[in-house]
N, C-alpha and C. Protein backbone atom coordinates (compact mmCIF):
# COMPACT_ATOMS: atom_id res chain seq x y z
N UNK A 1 0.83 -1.16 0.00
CA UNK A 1 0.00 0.00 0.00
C UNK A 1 0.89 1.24 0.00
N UNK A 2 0.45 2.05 -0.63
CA UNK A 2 1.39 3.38 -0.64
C UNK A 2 0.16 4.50 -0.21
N UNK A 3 0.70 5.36 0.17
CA UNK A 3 -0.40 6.90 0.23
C UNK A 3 0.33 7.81 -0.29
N UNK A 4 -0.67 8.63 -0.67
CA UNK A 4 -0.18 9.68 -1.52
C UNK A 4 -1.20 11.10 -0.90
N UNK A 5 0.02 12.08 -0.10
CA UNK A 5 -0.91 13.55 0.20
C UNK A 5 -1.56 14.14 -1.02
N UNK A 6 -2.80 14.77 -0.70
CA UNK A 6 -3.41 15.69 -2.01
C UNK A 6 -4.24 16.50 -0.83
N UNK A 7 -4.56 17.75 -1.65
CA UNK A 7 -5.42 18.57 -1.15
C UNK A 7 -6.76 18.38 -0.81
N UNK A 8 -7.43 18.82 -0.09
CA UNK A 8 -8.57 18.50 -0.11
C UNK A 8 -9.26 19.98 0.65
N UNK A 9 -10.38 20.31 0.16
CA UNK A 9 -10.77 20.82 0.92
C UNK A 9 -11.90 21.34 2.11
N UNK A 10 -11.91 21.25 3.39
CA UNK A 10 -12.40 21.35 5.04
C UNK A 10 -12.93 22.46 5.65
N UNK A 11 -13.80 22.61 6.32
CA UNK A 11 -14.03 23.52 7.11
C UNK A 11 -14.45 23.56 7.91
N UNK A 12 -13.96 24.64 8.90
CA UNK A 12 -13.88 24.66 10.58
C UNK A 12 -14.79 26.12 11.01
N UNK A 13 -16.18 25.90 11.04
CA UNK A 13 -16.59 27.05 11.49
C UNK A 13 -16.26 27.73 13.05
N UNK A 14 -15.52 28.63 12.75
CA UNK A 14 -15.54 28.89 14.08
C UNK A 14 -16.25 30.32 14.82
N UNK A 15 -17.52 30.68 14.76
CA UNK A 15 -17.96 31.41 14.91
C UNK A 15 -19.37 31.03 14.28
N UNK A 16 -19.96 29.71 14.79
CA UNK A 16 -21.41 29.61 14.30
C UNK A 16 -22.46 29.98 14.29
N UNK A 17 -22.79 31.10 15.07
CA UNK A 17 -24.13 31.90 14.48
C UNK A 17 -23.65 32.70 13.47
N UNK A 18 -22.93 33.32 13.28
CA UNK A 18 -22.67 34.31 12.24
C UNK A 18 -22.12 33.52 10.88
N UNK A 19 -21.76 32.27 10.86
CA UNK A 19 -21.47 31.63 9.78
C UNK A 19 -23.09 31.22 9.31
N UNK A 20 -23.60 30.67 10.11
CA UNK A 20 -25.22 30.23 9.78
C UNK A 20 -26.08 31.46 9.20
N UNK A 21 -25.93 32.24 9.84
CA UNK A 21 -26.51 33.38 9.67
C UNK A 21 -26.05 34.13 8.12
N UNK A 22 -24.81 33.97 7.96
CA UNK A 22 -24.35 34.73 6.73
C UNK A 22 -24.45 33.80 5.34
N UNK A 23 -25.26 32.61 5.74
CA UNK A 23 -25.51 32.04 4.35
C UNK A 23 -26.72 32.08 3.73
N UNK A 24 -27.21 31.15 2.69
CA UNK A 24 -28.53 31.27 2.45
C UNK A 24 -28.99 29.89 2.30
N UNK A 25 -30.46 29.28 2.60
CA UNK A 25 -30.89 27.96 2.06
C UNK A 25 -31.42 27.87 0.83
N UNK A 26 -32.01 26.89 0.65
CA UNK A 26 -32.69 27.07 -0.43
C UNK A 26 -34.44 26.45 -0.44
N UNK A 27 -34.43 26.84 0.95
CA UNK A 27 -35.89 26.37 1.90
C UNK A 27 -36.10 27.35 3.15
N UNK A 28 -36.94 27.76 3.53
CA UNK A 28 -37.46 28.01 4.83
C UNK A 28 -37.32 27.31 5.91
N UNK A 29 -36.74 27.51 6.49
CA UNK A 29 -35.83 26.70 7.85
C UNK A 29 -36.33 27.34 9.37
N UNK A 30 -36.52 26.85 10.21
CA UNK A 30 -36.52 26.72 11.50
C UNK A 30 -36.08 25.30 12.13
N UNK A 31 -34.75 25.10 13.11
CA UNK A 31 -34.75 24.59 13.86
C UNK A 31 -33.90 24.57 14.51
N UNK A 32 -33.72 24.22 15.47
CA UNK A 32 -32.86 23.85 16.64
C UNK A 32 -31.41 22.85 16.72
N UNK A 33 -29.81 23.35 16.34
CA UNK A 33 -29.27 22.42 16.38
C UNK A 33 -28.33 22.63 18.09
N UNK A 34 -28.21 21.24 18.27
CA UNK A 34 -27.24 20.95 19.29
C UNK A 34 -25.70 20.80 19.08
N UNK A 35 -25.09 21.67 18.90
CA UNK A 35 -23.82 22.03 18.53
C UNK A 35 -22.46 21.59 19.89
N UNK A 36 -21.71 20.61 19.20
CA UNK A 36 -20.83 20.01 19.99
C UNK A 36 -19.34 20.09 19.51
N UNK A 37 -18.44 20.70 20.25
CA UNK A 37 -16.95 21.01 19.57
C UNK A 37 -16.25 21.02 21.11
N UNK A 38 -15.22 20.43 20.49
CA UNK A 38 -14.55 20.09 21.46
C UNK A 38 -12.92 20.92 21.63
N UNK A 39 -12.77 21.28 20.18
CA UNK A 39 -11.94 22.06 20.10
C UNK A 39 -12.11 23.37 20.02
N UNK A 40 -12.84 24.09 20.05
CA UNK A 40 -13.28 25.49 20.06
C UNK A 40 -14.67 25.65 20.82
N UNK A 41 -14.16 25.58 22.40
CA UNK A 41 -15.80 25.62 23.40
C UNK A 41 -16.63 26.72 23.12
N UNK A 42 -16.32 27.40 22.44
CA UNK A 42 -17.62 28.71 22.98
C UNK A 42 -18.47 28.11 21.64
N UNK A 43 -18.15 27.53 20.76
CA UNK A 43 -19.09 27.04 20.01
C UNK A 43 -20.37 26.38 20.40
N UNK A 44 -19.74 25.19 21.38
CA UNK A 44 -20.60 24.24 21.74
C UNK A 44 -21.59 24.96 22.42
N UNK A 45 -23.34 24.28 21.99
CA UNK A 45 -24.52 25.00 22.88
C UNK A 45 -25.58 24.89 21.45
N UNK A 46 -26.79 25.57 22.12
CA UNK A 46 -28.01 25.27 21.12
C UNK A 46 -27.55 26.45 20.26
N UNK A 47 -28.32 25.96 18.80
CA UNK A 47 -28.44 27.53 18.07
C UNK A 47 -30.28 27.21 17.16
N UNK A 48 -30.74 28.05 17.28
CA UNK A 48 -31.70 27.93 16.56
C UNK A 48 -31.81 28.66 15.08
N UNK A 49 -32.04 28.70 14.13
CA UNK A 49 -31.49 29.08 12.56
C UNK A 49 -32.60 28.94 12.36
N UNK A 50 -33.16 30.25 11.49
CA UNK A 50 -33.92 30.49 11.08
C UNK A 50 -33.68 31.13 9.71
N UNK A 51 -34.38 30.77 8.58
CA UNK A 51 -34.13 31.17 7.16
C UNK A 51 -35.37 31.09 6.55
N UNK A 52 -35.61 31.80 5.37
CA UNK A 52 -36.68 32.11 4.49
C UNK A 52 -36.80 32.19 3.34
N UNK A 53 -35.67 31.68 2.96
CA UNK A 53 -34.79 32.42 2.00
C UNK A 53 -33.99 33.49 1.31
N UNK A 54 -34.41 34.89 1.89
CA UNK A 54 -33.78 35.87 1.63
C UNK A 54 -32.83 36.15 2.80
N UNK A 55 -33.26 36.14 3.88
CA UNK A 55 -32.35 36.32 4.49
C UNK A 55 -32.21 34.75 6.03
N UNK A 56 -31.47 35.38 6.85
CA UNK A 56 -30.77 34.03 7.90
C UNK A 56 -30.72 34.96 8.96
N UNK A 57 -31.32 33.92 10.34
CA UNK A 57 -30.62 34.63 11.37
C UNK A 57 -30.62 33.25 12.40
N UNK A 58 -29.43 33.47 13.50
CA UNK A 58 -28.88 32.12 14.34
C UNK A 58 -28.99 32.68 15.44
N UNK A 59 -29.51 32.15 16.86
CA UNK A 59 -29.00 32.68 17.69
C UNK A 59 -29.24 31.48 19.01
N UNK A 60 -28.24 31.84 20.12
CA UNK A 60 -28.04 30.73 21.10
C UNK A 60 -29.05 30.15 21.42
N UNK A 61 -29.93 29.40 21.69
CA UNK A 61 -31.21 29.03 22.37
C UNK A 61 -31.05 28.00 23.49
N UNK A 62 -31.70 28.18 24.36
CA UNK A 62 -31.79 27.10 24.92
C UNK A 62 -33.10 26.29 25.30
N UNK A 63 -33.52 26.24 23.72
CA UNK A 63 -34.74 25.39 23.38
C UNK A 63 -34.01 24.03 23.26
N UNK A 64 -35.42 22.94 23.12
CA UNK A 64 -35.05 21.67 23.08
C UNK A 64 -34.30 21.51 21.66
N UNK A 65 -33.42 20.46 21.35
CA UNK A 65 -32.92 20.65 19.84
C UNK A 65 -33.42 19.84 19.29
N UNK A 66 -33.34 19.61 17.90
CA UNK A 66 -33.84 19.13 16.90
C UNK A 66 -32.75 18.25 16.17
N UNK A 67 -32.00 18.52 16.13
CA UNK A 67 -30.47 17.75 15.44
C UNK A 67 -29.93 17.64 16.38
N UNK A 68 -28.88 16.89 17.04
CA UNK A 68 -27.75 16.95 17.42
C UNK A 68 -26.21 16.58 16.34
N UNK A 69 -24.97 16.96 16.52
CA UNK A 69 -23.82 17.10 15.45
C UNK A 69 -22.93 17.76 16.04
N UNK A 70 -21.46 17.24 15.78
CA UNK A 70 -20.26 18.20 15.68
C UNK A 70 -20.23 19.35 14.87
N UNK A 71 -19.35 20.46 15.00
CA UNK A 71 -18.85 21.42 14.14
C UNK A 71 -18.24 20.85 12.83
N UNK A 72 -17.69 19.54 13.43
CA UNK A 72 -17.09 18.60 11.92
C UNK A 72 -18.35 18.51 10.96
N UNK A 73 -19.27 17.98 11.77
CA UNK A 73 -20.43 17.95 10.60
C UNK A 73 -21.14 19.19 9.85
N UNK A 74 -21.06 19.88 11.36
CA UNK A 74 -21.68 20.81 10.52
C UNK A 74 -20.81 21.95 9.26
N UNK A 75 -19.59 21.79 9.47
CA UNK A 75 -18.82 22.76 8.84
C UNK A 75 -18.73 21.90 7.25
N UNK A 76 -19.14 20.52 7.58
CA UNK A 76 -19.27 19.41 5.99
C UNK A 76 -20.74 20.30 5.29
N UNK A 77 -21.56 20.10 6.33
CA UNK A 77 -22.87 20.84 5.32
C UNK A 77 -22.95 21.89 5.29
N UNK A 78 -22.24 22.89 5.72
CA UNK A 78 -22.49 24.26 5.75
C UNK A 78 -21.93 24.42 3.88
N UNK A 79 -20.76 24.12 3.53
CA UNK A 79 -20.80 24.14 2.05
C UNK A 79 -21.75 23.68 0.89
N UNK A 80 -23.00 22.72 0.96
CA UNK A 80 -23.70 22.71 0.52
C UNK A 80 -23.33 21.11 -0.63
N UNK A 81 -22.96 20.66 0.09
CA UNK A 81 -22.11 19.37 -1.23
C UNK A 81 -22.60 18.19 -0.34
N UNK A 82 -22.33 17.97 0.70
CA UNK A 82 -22.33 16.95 1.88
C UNK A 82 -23.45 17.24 2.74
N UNK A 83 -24.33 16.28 2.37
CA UNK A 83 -25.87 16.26 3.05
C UNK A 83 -25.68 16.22 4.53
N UNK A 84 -27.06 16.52 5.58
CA UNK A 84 -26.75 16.01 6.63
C UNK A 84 -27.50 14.84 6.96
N UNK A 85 -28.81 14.32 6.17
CA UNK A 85 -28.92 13.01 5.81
C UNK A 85 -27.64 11.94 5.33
N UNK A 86 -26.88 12.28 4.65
CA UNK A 86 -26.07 11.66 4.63
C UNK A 86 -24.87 11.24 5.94
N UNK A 87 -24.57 12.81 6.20
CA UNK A 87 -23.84 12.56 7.83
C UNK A 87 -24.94 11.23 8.80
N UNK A 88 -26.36 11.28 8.78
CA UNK A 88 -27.32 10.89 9.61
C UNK A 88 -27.00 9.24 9.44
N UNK A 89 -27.05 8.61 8.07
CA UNK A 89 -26.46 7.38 7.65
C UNK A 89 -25.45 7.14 8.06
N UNK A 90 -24.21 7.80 8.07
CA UNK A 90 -23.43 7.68 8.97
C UNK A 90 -23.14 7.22 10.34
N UNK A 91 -23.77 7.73 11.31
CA UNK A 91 -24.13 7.81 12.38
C UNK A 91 -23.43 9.41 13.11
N UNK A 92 -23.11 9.97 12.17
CA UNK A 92 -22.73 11.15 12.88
C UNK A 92 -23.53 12.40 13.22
N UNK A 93 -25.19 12.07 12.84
CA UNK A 93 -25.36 13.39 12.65
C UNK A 93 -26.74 12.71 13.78
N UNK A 94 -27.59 13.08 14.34
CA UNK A 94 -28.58 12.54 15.57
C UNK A 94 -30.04 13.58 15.58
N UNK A 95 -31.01 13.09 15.31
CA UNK A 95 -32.33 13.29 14.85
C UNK A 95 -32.99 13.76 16.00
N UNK A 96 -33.34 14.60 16.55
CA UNK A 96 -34.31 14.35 18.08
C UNK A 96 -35.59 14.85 17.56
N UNK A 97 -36.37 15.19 16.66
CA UNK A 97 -37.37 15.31 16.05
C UNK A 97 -37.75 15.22 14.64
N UNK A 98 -38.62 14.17 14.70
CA UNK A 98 -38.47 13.69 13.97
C UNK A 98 -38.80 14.63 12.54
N UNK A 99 -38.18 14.57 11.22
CA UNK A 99 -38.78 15.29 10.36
C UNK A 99 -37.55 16.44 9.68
N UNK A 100 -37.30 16.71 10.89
CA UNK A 100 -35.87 17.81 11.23
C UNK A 100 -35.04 17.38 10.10
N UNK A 101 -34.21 16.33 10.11
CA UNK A 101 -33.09 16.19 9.27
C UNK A 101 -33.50 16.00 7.97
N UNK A 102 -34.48 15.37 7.67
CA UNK A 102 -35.17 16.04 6.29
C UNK A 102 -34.92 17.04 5.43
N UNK A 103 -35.65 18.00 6.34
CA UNK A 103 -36.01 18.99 5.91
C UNK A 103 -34.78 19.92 6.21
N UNK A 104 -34.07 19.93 7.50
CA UNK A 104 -32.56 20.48 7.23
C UNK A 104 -31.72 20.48 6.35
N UNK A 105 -31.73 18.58 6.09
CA UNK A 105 -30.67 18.56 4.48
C UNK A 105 -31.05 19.38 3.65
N UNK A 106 -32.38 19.43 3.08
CA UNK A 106 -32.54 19.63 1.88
C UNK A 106 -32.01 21.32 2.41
N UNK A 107 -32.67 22.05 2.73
CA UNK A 107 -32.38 23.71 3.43
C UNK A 107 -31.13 23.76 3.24
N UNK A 108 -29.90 23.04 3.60
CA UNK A 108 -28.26 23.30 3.70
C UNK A 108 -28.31 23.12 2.21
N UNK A 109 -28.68 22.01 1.76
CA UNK A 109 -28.22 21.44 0.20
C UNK A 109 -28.14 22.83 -0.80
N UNK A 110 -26.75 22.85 -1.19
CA UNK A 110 -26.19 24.27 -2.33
C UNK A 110 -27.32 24.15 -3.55
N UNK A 111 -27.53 25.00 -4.32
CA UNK A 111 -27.44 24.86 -5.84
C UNK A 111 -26.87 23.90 -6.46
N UNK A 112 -25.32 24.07 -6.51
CA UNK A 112 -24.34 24.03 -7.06
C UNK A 112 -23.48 23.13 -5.68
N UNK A 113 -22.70 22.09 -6.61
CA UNK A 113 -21.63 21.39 -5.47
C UNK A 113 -20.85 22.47 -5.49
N UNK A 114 -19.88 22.41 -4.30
CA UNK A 114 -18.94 23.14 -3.80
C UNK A 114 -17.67 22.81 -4.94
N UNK A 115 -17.08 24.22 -5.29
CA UNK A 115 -15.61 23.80 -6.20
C UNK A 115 -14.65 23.82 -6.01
N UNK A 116 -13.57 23.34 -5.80
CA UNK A 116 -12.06 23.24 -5.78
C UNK A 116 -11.19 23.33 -6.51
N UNK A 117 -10.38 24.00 -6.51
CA UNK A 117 -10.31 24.17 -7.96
C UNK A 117 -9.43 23.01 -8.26
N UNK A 118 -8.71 22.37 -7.31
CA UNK A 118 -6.85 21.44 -7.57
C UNK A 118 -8.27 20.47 -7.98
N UNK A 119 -9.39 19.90 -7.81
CA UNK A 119 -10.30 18.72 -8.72
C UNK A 119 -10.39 18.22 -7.12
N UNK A 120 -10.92 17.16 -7.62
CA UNK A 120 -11.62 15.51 -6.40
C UNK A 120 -11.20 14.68 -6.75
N UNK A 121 -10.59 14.22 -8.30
CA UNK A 121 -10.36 13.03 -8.27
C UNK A 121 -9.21 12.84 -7.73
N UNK A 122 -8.94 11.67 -7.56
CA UNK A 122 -7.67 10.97 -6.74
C UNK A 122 -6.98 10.96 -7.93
N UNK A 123 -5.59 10.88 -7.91
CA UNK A 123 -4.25 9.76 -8.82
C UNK A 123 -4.51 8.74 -9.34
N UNK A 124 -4.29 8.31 -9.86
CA UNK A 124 -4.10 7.00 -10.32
C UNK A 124 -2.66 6.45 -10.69
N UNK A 125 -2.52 5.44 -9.48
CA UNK A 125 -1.39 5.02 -9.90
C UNK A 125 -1.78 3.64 -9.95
């Protein structure tokens, strides 16, 4: 087996209401996520996100949540490429009402996949 480094590219929100807040869906959104980071604490805590499509707003809640997820996950769907149904198959992403992750994926889900420019595909050797 050999490995071979390549780029890839990640993201680390660190400042999640205002990252949530400064994007757009492509659905009307309300809900509640349970936000867990272990490396950047002031993250961790409820946020509730609310969208309409024109505009977004996030803010701390300490309502019951609706999702539970890392910043890992969430910083995967915040680009719009990487479902959070898909995280959910996983087992990384955690449902507490039902309906929620549904309708969240689709809300995060881009237009357009996210671009890179160095590509996705792997080498071939």
């Amino acid at each position: 087996m050999r490995t071979t480094e390549v780029d890839r590219l990640w993201v680390r929100l660190v400042d999640v209401d205002r990252a949530l807040a400064g994007r757009r869906y492509t659905t009307a959104l309300d809900v509640v996520l349970d936000v867990q980071d272990g490396f950047c604490p002031w993250n961790a805590g409820g946020y509730r996100l609310q969208a309409d499509g024109d505009t977004a707003g996030c803010a701390r809640t300490a309502a019951a949540p609706d999702l539970r997820l890392t910043s890992a996950e969430l910083g995967a769907a915040f680009l719009g490429g990487t479902t959070l149904t898909a995280l959910a198959a996983a087992g990384l992403v955690q449902e507490l009402r039902p309906g929620a992750l549904a309708h969240a994926s689709t809300a995060f889900r881009g237009d357009r996949e996210p671009f890179y420019p160095g590509g996705w595909a792997f080498p071939a050797y």
